[in-house]
N, C-alpha and C. Protein backbone atom coordinates (compact mmCIF):
# COMPACT_ATOMS: atom_id res chain seq x y z
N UNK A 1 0.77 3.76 -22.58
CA UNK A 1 1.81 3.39 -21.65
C UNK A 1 1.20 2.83 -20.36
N UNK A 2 -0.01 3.46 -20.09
CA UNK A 2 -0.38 2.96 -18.63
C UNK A 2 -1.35 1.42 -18.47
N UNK A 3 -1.69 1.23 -20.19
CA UNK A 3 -1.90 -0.06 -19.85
C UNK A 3 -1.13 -1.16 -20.34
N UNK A 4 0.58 -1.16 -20.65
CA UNK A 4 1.95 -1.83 -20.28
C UNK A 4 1.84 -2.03 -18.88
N UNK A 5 2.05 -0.45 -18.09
CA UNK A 5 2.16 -0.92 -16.39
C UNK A 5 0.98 -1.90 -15.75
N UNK A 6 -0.37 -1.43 -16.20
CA UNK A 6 -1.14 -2.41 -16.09
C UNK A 6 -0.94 -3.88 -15.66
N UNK A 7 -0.23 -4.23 -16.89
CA UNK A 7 -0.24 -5.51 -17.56
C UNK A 7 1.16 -6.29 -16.78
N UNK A 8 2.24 -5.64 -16.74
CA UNK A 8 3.16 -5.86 -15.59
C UNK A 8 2.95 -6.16 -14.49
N UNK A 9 2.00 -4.77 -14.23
CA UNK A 9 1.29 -5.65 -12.89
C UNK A 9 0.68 -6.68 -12.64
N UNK A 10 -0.26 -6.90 -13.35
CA UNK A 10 -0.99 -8.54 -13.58
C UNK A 10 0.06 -9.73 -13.15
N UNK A 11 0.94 -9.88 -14.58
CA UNK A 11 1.68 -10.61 -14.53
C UNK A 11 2.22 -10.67 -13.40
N UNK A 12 2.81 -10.18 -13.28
CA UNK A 12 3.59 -10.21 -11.57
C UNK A 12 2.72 -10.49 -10.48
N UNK A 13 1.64 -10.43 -10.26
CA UNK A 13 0.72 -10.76 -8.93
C UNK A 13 0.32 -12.11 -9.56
N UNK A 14 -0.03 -12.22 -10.90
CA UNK A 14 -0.07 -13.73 -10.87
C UNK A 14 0.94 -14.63 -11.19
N UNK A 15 2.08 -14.26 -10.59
CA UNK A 15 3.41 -15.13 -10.44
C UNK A 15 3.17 -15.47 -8.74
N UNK A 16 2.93 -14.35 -8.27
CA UNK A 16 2.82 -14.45 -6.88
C UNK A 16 2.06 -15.24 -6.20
N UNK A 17 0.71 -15.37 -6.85
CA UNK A 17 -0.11 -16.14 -6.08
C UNK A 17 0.01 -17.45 -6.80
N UNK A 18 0.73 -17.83 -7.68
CA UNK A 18 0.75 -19.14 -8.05
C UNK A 18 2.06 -19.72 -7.16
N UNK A 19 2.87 -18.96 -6.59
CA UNK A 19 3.91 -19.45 -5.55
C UNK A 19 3.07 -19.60 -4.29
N UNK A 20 2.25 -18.91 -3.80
CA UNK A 20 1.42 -18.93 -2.89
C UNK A 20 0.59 -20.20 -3.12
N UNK A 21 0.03 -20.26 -4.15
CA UNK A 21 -0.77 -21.79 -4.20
C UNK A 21 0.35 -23.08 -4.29
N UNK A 22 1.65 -22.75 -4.94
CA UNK A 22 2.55 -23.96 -4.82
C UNK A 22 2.90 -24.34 -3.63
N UNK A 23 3.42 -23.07 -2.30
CA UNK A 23 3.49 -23.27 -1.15
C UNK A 23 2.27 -24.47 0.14
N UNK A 24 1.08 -23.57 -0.35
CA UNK A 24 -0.20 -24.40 0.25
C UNK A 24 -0.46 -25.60 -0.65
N UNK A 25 -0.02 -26.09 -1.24
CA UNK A 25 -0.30 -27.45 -1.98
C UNK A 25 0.98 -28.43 -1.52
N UNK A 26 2.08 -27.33 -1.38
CA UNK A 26 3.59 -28.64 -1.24
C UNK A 26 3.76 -29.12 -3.18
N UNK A 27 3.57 -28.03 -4.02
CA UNK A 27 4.34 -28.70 -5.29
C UNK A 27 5.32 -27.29 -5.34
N UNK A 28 5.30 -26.90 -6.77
CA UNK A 28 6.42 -26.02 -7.31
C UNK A 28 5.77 -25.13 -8.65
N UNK A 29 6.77 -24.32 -8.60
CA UNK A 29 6.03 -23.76 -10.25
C UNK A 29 7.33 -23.24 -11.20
N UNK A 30 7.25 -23.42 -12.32
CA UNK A 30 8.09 -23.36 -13.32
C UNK A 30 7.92 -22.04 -14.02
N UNK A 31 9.25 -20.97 -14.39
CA UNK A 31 9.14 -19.77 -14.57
C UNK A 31 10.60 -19.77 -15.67
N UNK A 32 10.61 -18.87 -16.15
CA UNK A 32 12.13 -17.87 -16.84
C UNK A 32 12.65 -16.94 -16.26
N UNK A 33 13.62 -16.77 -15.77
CA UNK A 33 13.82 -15.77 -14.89
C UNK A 33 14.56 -14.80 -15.92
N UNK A 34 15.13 -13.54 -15.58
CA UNK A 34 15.76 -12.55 -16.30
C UNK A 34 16.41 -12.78 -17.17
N UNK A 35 17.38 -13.72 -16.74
CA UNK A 35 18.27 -14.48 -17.77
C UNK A 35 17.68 -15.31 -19.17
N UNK A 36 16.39 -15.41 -19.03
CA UNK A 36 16.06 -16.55 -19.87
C UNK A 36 16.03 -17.97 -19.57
N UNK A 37 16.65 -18.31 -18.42
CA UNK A 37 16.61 -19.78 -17.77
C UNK A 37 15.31 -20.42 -17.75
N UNK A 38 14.63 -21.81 -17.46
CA UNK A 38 13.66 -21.87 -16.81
C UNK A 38 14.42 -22.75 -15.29
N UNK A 39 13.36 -22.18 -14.52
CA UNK A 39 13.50 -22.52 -13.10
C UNK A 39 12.45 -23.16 -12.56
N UNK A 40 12.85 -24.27 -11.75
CA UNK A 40 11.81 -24.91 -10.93
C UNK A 40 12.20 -24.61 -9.72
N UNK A 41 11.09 -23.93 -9.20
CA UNK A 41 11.24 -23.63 -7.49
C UNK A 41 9.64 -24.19 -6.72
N UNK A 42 10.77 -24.81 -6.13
CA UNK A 42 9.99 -25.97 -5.36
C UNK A 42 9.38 -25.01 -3.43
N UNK A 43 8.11 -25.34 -3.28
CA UNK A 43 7.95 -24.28 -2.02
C UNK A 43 8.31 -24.04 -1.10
N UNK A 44 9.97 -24.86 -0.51
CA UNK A 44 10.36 -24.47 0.51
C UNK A 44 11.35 -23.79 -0.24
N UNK A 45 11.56 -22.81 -1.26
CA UNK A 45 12.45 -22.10 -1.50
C UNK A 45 13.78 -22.43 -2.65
N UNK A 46 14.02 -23.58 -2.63
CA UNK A 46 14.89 -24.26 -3.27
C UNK A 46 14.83 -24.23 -4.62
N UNK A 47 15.58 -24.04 -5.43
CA UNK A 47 15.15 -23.72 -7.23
C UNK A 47 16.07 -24.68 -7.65
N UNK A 48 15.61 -24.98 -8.64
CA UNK A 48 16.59 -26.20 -9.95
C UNK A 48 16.48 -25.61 -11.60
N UNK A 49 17.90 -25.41 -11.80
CA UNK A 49 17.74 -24.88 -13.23
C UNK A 49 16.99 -26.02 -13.79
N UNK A 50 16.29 -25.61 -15.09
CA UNK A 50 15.86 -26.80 -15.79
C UNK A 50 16.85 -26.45 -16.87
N UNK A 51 17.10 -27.63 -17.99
CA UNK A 51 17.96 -27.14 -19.50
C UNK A 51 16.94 -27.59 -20.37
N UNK A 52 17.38 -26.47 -21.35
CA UNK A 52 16.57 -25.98 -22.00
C UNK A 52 16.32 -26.79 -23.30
N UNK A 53 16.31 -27.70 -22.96
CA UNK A 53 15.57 -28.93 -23.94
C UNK A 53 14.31 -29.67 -23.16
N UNK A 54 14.49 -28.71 -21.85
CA UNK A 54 13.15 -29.52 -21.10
C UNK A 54 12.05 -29.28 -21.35
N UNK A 55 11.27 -29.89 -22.44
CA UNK A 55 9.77 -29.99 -22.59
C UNK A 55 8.77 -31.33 -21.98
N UNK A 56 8.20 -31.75 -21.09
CA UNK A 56 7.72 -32.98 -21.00
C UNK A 56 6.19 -32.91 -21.28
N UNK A 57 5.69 -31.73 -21.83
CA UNK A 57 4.28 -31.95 -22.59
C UNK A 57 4.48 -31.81 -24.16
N UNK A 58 5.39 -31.39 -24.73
CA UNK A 58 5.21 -30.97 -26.15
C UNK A 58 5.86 -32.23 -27.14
């Protein structure tokens, strides 16, 4: 069980600092939020659903 929490944790700090690097660069970073959505949140805060046919590498 304690290396689940582990691993939660990870994940989550490296959500964080990749908003932190989107902020200091001026781009955005693309995520799923609870719902299952994906989201583009751009670094002044602002988010844009994406729909979910949006692939532009695959």
């Amino acid at each position: 069980m304690e290396k689940n929490q582990d691993l939660t944790k990870l994940i989550k700090l490296t959500g964080e600092r990749a908003k932190l690097d989107a902020k200091a660069n001026g781009t955005y970073v693309v995520y799923k939020d609870t719902s299952g959505k994906l989201v583009r949140e751009y670094s002044n805060g602002e988010k844009e659903f994406l729909s979910v046919d949006y692939q532009p590498y695959v």
